[in-house]
PDB file of N, CA and C in Angstrom:
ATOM      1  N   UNK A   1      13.032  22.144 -21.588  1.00  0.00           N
ATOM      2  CA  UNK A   1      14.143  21.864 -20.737  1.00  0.00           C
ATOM      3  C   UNK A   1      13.712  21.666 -19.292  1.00  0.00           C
ATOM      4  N   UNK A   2      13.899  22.646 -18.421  1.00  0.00           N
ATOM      5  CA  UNK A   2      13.614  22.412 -17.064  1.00  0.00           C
ATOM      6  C   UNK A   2      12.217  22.609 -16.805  1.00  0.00           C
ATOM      7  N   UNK A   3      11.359  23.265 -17.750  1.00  0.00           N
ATOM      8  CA  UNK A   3       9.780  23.331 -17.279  1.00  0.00           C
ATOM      9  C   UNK A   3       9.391  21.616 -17.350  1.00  0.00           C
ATOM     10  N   UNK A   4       9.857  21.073 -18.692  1.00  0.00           N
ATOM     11  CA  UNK A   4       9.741  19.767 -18.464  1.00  0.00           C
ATOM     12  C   UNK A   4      10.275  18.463 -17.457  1.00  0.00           C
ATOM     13  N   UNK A   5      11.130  18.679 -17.059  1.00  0.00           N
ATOM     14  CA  UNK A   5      11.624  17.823 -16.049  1.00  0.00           C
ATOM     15  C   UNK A   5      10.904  17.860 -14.582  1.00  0.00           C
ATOM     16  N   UNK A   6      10.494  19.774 -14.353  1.00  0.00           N
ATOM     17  CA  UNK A   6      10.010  19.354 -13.186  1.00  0.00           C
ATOM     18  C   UNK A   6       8.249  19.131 -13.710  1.00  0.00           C
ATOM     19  N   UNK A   7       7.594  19.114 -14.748  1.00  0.00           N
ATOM     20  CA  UNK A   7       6.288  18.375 -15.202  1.00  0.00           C
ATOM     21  C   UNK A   7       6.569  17.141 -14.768  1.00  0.00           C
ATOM     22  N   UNK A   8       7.785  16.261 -15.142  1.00  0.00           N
ATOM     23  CA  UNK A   8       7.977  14.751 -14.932  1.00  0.00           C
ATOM     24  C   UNK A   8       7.912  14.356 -13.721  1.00  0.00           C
ATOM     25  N   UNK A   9       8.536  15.333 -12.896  1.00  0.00           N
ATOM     26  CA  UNK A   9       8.617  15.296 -11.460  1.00  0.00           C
ATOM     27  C   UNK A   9       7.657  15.275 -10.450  1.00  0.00           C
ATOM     28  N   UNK A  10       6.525  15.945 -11.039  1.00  0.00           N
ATOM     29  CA  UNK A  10       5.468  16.433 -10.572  1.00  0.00           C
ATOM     30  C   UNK A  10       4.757  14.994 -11.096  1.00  0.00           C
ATOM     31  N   UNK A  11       4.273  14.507 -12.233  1.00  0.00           N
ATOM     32  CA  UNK A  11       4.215  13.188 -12.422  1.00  0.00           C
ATOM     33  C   UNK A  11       3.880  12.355 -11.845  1.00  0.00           C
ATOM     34  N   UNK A  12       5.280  11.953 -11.733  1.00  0.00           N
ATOM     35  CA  UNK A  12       5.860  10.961 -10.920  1.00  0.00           C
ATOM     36  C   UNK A  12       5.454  10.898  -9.504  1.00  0.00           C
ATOM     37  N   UNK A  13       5.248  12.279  -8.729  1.00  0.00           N
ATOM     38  CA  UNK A  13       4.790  12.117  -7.500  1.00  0.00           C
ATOM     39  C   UNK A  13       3.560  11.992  -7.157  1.00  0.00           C
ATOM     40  N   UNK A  14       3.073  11.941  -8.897  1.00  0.00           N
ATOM     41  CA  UNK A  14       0.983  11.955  -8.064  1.00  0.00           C
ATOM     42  C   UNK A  14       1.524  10.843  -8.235  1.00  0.00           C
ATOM     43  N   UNK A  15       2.342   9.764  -8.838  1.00  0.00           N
ATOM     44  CA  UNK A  15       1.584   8.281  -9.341  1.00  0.00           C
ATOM     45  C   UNK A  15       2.142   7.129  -8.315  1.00  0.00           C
ATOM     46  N   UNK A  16       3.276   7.980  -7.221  1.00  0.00           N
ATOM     47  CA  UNK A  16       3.646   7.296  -5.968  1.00  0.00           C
ATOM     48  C   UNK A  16       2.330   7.819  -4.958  1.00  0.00           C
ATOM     49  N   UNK A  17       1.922   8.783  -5.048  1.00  0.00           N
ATOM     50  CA  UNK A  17       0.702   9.325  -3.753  1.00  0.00           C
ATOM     51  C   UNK A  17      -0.521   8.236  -3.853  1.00  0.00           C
ATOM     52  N   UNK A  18      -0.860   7.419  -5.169  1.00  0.00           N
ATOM     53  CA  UNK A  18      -1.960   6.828  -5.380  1.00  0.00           C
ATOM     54  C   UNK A  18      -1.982   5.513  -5.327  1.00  0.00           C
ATOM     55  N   UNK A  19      -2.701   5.253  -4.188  1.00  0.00           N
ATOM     56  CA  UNK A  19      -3.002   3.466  -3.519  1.00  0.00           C
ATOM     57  C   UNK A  19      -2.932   2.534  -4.498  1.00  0.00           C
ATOM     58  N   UNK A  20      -3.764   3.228  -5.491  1.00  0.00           N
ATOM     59  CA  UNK A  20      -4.232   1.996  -6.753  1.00  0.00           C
ATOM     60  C   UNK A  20      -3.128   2.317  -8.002  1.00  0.00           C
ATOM     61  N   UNK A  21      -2.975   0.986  -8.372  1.00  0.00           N
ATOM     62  CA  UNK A  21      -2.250   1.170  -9.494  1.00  0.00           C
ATOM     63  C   UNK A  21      -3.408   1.102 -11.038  1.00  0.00           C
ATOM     64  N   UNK A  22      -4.556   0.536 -10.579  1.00  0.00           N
ATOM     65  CA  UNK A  22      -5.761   0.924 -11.870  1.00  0.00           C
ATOM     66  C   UNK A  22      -7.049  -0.258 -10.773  1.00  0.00           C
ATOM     67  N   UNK A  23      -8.048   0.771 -11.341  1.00  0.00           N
ATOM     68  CA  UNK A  23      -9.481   0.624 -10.190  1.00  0.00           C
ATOM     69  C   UNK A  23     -10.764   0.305 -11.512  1.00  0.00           C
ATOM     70  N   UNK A  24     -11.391  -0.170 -11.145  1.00  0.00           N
ATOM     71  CA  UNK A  24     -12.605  -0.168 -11.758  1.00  0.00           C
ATOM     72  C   UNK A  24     -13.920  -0.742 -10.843  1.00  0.00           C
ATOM     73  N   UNK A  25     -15.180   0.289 -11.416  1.00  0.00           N
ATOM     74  CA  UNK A  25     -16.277   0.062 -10.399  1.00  0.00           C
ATOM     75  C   UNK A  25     -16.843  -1.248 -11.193  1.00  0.00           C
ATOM     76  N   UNK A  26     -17.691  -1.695 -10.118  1.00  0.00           N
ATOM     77  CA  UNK A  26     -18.469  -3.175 -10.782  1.00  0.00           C
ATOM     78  C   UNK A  26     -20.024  -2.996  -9.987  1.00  0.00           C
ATOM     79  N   UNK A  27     -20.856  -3.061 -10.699  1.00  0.00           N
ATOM     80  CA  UNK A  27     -22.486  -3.870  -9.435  1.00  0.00           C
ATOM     81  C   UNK A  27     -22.464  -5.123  -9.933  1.00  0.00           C
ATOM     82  N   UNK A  28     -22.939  -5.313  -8.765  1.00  0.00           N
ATOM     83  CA  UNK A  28     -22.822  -7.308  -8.606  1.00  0.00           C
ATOM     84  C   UNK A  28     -24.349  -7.165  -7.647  1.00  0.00           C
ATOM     85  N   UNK A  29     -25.177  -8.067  -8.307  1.00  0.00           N
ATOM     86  CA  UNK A  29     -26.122  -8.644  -7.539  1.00  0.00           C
ATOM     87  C   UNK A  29     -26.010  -9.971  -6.947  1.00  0.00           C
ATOM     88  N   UNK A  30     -25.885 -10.168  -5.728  1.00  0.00           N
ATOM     89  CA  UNK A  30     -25.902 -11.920  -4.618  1.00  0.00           C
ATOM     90  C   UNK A  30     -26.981 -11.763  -4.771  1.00  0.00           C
ATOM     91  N   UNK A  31     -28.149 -13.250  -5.231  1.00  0.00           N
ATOM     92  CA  UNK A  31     -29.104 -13.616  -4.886  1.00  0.00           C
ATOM     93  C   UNK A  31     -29.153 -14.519  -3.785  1.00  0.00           C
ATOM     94  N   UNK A  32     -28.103 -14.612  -3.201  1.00  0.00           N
ATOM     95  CA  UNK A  32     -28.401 -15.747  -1.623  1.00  0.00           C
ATOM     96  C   UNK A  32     -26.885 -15.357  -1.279  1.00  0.00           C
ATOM     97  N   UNK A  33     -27.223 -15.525   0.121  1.00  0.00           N
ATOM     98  CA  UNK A  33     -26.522 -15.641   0.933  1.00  0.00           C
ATOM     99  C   UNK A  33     -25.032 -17.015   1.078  1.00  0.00           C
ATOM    100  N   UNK A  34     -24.286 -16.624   0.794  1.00  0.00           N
ATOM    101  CA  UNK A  34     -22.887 -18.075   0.698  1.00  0.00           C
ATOM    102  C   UNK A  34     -22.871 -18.249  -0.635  1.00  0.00           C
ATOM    103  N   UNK A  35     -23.006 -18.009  -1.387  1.00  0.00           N
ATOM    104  CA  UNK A  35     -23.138 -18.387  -3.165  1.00  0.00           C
ATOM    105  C   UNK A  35     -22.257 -17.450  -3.805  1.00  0.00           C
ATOM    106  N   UNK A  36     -21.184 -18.383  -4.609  1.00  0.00           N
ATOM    107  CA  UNK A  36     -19.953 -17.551  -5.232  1.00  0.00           C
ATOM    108  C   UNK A  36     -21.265 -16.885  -6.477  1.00  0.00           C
ATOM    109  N   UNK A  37     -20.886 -15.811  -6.676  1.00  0.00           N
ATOM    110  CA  UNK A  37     -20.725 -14.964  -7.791  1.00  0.00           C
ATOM    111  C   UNK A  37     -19.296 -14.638  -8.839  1.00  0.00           C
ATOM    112  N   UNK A  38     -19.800 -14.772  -9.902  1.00  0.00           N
ATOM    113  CA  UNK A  38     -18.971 -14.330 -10.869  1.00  0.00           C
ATOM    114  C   UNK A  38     -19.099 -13.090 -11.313  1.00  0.00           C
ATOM    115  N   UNK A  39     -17.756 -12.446 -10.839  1.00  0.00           N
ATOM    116  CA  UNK A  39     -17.823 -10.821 -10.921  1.00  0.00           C
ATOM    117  C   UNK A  39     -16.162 -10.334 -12.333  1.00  0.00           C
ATOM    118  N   UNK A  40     -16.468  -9.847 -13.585  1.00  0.00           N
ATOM    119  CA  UNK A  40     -16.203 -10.003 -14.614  1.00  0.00           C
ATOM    120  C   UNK A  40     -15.667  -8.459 -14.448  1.00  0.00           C
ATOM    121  N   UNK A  41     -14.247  -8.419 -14.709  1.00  0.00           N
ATOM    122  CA  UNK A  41     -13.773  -7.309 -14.606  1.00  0.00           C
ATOM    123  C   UNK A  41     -12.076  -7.238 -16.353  1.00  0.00           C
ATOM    124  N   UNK A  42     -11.907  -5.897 -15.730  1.00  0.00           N
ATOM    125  CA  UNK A  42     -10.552  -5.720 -17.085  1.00  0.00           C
ATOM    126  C   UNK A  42      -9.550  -5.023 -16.849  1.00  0.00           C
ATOM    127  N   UNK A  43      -9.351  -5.022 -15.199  1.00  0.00           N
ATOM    128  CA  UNK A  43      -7.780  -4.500 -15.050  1.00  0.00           C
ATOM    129  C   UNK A  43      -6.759  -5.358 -14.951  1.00  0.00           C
ATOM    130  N   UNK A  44      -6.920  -6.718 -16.095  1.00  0.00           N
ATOM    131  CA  UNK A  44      -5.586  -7.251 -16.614  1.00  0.00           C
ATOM    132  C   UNK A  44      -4.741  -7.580 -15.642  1.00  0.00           C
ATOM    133  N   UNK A  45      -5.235  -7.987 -14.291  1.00  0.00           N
ATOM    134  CA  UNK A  45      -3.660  -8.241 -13.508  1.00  0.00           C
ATOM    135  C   UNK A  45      -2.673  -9.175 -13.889  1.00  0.00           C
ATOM    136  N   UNK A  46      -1.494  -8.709 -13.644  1.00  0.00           N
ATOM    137  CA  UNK A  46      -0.618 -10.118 -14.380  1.00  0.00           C
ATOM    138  C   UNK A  46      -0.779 -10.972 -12.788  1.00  0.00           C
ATOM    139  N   UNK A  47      -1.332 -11.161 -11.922  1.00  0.00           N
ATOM    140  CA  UNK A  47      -1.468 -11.942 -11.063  1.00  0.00           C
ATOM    141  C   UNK A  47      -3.353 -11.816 -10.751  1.00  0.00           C
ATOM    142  N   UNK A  48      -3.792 -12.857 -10.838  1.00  0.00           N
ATOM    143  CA  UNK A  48      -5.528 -12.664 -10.579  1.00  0.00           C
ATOM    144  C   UNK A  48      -5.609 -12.528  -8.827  1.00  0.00           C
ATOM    145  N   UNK A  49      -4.510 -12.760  -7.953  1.00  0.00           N
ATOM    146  CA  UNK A  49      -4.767 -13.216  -6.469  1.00  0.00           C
ATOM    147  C   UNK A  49      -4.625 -11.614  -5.986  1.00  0.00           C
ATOM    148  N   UNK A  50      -4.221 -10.533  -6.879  1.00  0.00           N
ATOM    149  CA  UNK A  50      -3.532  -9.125  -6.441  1.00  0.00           C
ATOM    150  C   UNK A  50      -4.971  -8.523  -6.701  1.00  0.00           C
ATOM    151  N   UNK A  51      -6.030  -8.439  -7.063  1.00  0.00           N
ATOM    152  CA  UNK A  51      -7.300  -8.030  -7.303  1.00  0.00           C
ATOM    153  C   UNK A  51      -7.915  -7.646  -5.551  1.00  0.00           C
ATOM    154  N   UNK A  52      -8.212  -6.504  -5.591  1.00  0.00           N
ATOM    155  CA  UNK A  52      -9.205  -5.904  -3.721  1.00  0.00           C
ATOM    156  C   UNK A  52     -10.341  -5.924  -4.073  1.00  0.00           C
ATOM    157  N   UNK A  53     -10.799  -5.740  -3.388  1.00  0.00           N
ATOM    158  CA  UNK A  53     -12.779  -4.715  -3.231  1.00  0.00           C
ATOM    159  C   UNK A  53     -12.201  -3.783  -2.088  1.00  0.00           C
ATOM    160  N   UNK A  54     -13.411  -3.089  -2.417  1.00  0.00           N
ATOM    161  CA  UNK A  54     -13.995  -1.914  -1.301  1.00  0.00           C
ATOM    162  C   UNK A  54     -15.330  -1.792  -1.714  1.00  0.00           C
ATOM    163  N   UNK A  55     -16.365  -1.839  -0.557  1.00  0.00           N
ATOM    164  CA  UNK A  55     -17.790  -2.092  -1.235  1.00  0.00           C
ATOM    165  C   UNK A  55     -17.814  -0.447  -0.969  1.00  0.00           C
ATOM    166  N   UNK A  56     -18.797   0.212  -1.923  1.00  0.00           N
ATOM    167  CA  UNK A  56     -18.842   1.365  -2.255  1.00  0.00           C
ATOM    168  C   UNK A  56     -20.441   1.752  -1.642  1.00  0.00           C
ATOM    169  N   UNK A  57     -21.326   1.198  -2.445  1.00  0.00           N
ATOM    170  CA  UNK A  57     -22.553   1.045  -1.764  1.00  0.00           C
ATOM    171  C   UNK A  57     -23.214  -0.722  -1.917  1.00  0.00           C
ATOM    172  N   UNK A  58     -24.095  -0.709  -0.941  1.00  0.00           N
ATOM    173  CA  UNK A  58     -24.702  -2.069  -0.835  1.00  0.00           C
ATOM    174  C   UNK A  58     -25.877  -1.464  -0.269  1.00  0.00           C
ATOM    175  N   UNK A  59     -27.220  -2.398  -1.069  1.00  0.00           N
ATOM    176  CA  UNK A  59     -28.186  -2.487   0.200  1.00  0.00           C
ATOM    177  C   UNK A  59     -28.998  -3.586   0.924  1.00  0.00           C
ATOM    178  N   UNK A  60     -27.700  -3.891   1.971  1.00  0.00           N
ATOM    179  CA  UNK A  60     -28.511  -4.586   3.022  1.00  0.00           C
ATOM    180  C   UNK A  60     -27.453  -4.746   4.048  1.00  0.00           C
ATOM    181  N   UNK A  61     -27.300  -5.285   5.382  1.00  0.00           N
ATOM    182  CA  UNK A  61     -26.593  -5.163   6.327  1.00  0.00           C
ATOM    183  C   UNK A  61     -25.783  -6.441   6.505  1.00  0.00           C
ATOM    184  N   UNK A  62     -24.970  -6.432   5.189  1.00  0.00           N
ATOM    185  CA  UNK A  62     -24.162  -7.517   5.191  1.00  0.00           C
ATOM    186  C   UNK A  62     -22.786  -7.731   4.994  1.00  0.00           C
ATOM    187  N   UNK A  63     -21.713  -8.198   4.512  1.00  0.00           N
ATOM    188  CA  UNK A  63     -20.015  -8.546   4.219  1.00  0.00           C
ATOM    189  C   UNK A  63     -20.367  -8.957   3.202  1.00  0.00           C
ATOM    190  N   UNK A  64     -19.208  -8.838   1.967  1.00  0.00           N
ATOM    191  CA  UNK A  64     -18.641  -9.197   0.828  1.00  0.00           C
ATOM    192  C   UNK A  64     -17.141 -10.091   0.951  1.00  0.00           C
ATOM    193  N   UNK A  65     -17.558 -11.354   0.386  1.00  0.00           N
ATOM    194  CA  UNK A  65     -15.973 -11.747   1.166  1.00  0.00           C
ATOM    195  C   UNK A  65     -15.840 -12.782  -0.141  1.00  0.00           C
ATOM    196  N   UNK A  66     -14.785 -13.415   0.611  1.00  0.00           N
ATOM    197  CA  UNK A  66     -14.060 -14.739  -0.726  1.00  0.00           C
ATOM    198  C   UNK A  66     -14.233 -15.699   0.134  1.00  0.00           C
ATOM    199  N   UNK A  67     -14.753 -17.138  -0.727  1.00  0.00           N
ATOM    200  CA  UNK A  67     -14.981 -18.197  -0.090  1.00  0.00           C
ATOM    201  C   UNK A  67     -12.998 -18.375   0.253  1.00  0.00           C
ATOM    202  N   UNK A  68     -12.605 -19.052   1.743  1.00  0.00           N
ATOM    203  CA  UNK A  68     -11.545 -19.216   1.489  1.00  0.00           C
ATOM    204  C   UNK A  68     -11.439 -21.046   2.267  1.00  0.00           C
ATOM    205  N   UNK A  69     -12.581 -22.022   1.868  1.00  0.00           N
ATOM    206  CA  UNK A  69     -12.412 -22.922   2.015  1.00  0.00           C
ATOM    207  C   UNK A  69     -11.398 -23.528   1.150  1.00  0.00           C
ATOM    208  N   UNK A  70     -11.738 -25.053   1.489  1.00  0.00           N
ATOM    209  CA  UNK A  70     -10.534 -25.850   0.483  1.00  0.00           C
ATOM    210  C   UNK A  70     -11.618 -26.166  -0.592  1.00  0.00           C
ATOM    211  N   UNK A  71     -12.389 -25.887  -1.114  1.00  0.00           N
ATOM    212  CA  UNK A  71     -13.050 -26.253  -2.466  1.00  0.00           C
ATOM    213  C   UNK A  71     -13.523 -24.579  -3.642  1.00  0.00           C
ATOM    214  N   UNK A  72     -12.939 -23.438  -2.795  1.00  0.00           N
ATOM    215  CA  UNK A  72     -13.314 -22.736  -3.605  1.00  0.00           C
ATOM    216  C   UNK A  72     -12.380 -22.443  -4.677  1.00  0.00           C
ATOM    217  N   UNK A  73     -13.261 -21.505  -5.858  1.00  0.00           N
ATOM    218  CA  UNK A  73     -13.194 -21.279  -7.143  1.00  0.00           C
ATOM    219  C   UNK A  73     -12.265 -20.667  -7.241  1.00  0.00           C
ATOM    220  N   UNK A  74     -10.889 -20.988  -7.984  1.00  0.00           N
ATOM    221  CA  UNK A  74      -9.873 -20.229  -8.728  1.00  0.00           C
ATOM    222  C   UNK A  74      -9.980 -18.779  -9.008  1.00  0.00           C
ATOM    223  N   UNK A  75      -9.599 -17.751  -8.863  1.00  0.00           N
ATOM    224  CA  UNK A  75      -9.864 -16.656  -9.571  1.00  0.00           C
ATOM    225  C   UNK A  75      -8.447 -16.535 -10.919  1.00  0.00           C
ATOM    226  N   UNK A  76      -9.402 -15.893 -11.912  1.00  0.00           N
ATOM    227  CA  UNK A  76      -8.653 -15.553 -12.691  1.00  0.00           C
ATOM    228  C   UNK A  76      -8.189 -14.357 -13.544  1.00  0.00           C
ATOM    229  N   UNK A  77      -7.869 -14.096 -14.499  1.00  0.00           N
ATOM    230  CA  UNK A  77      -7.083 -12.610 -15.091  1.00  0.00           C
ATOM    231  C   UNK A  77      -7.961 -12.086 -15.129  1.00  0.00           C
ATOM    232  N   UNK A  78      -9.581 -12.692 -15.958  1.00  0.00           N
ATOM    233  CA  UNK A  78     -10.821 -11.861 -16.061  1.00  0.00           C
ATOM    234  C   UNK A  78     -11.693 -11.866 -14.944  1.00  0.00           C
ATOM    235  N   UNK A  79     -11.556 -12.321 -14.245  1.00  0.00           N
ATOM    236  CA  UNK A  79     -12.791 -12.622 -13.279  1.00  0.00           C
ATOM    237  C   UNK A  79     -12.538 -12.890 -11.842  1.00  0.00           C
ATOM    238  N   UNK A  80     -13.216 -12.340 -10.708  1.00  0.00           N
ATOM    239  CA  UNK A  80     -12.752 -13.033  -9.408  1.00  0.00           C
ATOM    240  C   UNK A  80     -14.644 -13.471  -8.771  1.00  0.00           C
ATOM    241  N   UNK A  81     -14.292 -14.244  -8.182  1.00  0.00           N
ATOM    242  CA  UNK A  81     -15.527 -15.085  -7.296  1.00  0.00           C
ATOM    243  C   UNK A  81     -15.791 -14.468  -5.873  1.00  0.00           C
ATOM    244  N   UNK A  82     -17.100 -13.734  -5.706  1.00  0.00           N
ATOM    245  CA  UNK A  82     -17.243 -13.584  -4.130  1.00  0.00           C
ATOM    246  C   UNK A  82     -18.430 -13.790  -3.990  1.00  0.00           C
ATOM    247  N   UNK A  83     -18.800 -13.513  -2.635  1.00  0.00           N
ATOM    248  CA  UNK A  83     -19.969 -14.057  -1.901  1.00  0.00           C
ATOM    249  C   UNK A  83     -20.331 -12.886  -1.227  1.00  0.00           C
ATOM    250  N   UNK A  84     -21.836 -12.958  -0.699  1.00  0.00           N
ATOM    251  CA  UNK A  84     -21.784 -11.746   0.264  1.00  0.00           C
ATOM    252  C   UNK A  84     -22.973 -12.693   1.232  1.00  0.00           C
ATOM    253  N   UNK A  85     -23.205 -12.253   2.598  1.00  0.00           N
ATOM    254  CA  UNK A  85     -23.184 -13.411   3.966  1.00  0.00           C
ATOM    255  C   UNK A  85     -25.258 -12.816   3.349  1.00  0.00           C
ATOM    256  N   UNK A  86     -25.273 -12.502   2.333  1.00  0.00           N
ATOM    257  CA  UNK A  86     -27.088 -12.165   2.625  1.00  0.00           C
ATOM    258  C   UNK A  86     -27.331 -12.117   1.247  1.00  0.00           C
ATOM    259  N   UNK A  87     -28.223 -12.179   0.362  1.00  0.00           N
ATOM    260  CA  UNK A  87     -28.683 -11.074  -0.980  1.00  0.00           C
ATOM    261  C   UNK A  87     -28.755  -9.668  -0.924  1.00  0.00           C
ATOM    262  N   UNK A  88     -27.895  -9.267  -2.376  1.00  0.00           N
ATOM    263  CA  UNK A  88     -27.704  -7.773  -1.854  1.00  0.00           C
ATOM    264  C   UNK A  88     -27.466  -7.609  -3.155  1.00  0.00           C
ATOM    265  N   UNK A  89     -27.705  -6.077  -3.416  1.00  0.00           N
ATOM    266  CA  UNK A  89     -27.019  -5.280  -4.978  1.00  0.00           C
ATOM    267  C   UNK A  89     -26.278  -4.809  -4.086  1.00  0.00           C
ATOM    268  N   UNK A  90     -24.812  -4.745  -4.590  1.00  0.00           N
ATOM    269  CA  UNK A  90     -23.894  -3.838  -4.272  1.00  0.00           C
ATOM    270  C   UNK A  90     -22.829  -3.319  -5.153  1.00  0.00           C
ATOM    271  N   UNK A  91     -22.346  -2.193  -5.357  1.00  0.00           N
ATOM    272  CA  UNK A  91     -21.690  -1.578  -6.037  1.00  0.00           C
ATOM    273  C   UNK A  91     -20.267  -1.916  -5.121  1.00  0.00           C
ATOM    274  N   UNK A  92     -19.002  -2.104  -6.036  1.00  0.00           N
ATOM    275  CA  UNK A  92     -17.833  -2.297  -5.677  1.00  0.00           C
ATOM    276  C   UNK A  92     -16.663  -1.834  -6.309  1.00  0.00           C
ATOM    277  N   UNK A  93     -15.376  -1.402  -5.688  1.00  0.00           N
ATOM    278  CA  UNK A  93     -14.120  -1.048  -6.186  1.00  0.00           C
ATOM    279  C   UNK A  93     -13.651  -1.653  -6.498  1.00  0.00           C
ATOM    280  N   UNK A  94     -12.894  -2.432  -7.409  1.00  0.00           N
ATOM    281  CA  UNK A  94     -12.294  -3.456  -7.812  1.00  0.00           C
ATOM    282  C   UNK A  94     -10.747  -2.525  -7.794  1.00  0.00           C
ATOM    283  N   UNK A  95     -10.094  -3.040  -7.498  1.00  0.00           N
ATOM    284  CA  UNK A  95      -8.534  -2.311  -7.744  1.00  0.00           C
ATOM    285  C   UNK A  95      -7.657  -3.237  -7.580  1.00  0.00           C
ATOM    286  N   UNK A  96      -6.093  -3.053  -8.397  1.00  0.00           N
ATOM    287  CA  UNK A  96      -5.097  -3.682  -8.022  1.00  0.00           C
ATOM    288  C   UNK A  96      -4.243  -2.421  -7.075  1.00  0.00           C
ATOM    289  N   UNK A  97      -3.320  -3.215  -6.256  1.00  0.00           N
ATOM    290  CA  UNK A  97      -2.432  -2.153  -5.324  1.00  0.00           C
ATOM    291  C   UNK A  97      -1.274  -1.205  -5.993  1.00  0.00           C
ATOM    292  N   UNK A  98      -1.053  -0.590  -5.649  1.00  0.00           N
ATOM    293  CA  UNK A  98       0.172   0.312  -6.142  1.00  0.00           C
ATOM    294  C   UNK A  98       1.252  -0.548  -5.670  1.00  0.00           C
TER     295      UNK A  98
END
């Protein structure tokens, strides 16, 4: 009865406190500098454009970004395209928003 309702309650308020609505880590190696990468992920967005980063670790002294010319690569449900301004292994957050 009421032990359960306020369990639900309690719930409910971690799952408004939390940024992400579902996260997953990725390493991605850039071998050059300006060169899309294909970075292969499975949190299913029903929109591919709602997909973040947060670089977690990297090593080298560089940005992770999205080409946002007029010729770059579509992203899609499985997959999004980035670049990073150098060669680098870097570990990344992939998340959609809450």
């Amino acid at each position: 009865g009421n032990q359960r309702v306020e369990m639900q309650r309690e719930h409910d308020a971690r799952l408004r406190s939390s940024p992400v609505a579902r996260f997953e880590y990725v390493d991605v190696t850039f071998t050059s500098g300006g060169v899309d990468v294909d970075v292969p992920h499975a949190l299913n967005p029903t929109n591919a454009e709602t997909v973040r980063w947060i670089i977690v670790t990297i090593d080298a002294n560089t940005a992770v970004y999205r080409d946002t010319s007029g010729t770059a690569k579509a992203w899609q449900v499985g997959h999004i395209w980035l670049r990073a301004g150098a060669a680098c292994d870097a570990r990344l957050l992939l998340f959609i928003e809450a």
